[in-house]
Protein backbone atom coordinates (compact mmCIF):
# COMPACT_ATOMS: atom_id res chain seq x y z
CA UNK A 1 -101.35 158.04 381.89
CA UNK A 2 -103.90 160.05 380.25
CA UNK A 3 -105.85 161.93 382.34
CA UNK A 4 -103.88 161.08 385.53
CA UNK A 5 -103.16 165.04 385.83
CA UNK A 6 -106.32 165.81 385.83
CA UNK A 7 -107.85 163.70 388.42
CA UNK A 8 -105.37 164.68 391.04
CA UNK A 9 -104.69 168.44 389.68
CA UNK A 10 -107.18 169.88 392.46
CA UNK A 11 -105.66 167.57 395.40
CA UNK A 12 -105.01 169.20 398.54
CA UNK A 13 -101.97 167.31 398.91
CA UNK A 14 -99.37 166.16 396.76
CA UNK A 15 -99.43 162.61 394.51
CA UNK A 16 -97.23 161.40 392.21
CA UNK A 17 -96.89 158.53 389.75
CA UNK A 18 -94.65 157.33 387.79
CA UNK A 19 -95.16 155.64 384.25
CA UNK A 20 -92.97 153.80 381.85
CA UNK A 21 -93.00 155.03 377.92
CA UNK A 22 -96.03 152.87 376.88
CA UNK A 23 -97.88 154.68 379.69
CA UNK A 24 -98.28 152.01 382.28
CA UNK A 25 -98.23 153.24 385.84
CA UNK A 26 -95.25 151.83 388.15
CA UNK A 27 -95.14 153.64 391.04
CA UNK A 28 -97.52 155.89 393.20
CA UNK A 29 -96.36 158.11 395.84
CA UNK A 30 -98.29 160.04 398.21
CA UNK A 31 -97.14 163.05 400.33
CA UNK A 32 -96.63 161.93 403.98
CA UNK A 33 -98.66 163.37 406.92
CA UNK A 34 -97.34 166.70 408.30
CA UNK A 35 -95.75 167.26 404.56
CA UNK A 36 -98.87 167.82 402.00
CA UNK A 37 -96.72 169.91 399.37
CA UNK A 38 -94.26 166.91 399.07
CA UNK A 39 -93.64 163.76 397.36
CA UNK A 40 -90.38 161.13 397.99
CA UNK A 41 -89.50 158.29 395.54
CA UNK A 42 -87.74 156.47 398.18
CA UNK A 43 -84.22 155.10 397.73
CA UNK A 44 -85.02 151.68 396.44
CA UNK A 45 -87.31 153.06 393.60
CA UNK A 46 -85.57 156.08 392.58
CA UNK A 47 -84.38 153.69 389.72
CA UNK A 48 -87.76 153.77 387.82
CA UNK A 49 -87.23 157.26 387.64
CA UNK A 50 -84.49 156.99 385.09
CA UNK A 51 -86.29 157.33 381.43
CA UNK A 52 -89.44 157.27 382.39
CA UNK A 53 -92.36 159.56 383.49
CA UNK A 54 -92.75 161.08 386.42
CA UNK A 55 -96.02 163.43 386.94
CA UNK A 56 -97.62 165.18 389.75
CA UNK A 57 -99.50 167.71 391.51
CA UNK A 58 -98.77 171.01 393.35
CA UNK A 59 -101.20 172.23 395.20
CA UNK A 60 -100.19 175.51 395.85
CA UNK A 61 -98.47 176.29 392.77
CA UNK A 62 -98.04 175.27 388.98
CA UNK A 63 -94.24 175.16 387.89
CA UNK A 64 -91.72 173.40 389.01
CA UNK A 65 -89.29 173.43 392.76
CA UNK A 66 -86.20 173.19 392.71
CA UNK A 67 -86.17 169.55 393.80
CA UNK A 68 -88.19 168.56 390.77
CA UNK A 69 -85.41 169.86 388.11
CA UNK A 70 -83.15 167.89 390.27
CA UNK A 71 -84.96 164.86 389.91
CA UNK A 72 -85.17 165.62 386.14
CA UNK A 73 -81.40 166.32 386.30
CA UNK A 74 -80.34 163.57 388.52
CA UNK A 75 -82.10 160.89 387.79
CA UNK A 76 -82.99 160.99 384.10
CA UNK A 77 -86.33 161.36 384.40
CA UNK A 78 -87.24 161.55 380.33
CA UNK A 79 -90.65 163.75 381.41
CA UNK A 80 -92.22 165.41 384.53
CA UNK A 81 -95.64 167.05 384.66
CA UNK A 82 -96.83 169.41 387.83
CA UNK A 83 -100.35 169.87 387.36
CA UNK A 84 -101.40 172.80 389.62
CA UNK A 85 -104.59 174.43 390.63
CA UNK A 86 -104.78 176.66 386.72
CA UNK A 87 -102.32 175.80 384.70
CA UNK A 88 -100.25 172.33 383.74
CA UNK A 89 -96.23 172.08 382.76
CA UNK A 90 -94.42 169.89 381.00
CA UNK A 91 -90.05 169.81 381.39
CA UNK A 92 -88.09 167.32 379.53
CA UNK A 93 -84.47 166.62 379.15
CA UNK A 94 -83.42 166.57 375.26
CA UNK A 95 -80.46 165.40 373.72
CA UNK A 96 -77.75 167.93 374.92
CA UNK A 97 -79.42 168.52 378.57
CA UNK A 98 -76.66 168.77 381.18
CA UNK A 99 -77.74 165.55 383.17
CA UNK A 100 -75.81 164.91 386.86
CA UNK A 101 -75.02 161.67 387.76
CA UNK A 102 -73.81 159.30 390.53
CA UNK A 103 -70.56 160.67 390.50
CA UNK A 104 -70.99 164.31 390.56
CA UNK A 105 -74.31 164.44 392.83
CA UNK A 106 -72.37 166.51 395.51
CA UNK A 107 -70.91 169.33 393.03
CA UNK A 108 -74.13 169.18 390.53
CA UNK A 109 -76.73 169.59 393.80
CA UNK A 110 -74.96 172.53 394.56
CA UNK A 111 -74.43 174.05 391.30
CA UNK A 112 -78.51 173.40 390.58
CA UNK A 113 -78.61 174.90 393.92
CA UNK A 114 -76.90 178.22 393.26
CA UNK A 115 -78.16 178.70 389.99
CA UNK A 116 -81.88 178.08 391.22
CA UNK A 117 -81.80 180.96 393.79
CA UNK A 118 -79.84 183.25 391.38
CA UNK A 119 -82.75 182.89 389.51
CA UNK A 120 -85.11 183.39 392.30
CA UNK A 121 -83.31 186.72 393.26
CA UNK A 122 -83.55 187.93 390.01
CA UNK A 123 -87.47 187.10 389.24
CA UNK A 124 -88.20 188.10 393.03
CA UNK A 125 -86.44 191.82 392.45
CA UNK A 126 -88.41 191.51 388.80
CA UNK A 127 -91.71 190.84 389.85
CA UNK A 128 -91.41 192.81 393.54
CA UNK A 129 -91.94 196.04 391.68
CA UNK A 130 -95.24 195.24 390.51
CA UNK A 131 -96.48 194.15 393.88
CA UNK A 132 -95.20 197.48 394.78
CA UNK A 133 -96.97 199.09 392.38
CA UNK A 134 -100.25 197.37 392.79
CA UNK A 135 -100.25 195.76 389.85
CA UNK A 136 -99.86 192.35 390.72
CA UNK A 137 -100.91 190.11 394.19
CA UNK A 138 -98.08 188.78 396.01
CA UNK A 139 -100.06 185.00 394.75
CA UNK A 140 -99.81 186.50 390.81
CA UNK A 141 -95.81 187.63 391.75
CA UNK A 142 -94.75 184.01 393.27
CA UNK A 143 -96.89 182.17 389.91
CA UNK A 144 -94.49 184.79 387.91
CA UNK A 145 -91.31 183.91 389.47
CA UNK A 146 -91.51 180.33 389.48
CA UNK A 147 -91.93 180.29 385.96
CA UNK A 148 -89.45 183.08 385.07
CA UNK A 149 -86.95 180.86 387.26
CA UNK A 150 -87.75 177.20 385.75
CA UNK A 151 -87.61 178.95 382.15
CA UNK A 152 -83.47 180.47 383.30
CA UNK A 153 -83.05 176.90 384.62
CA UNK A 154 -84.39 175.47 381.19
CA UNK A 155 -81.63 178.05 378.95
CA UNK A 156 -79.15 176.79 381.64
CA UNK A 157 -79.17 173.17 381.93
CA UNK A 158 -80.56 172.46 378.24
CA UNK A 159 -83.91 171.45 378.78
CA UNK A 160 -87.37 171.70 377.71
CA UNK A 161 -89.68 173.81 379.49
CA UNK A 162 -93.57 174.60 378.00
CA UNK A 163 -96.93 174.46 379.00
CA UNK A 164 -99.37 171.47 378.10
């Protein structure tokens, strides 16, 4: 597992593996053609998410979508890494982390859904200022918003949220 960010961290599309707790890789996924900012553990091996590791690349961006805290959330995935272009992140669930499960994916997708754009509102309206200002590129606002939004979503759902 070590090193595995690094080698596809400057990817122009989207990889992702994911490795059991002793490091060994069991699954790679590859963004399909026509979609190079996205990964899909299909169906039948959504399972190996469940406490283990899942890391990948952005390309465009360093934090976390909205999809990945879902995966976290959903599928008790113990760690995710998104490696982007600068910067690396870490999020994983501890031992009060509000986790969704089978029987709640409906109402929990939607709640994750709500609360992710409430966030986005308020870091878009945050960081919109100093783009009108001239203080910051509309690339520097978006960087600041995703990780003003993943570190609301970390206080709400009781998860950790750093950079490695």
């Amino acid at each position: 597992m070590e090193g595995a960010g690094e080698l596809i961290r400057h990817e122009p599309v989207e990889h992702g593996v994911i490795f059991n707790a002793a490091g060994k890789a069991l699954y790679y996924v590859r963004s399909r053609p026509g979609e190079p900012y996205r990964v899909t553990v299909p169906f039948g091996k959504a399972g190996l998410l469940r406490g283990n590791v899942f890391l990948h690349n952005h390309p465009r961006s360093d934090s976390f979508s909205q999809a990945d805290i879902w995966m976290l959330l959903r599928h008790g995935v113990r760690v995710m890494y998104a490696y982007g272009p600068e910067r690396a992140f870490r999020m994983s669930t501890m031992a009060n982390t509000r986790h969704f499960g089978y029987a709640q994916e409906s109402a929990g997708g939607e709640e994750l859904r709500a609360a992710y754009w409430r966030s986005m509102d308020h870091a878009r309206a945050r960081f919109g200022r100093f783009v009108h200002a001239g203080l910051l590129s509309d690339e520097e606002a978006w960087i600041g918003q995703t990780h003003n939004v993943a570190r609301r979503m970390a206080a709400q759902f009781r998860f950790a949220y750093q950079e490695v």
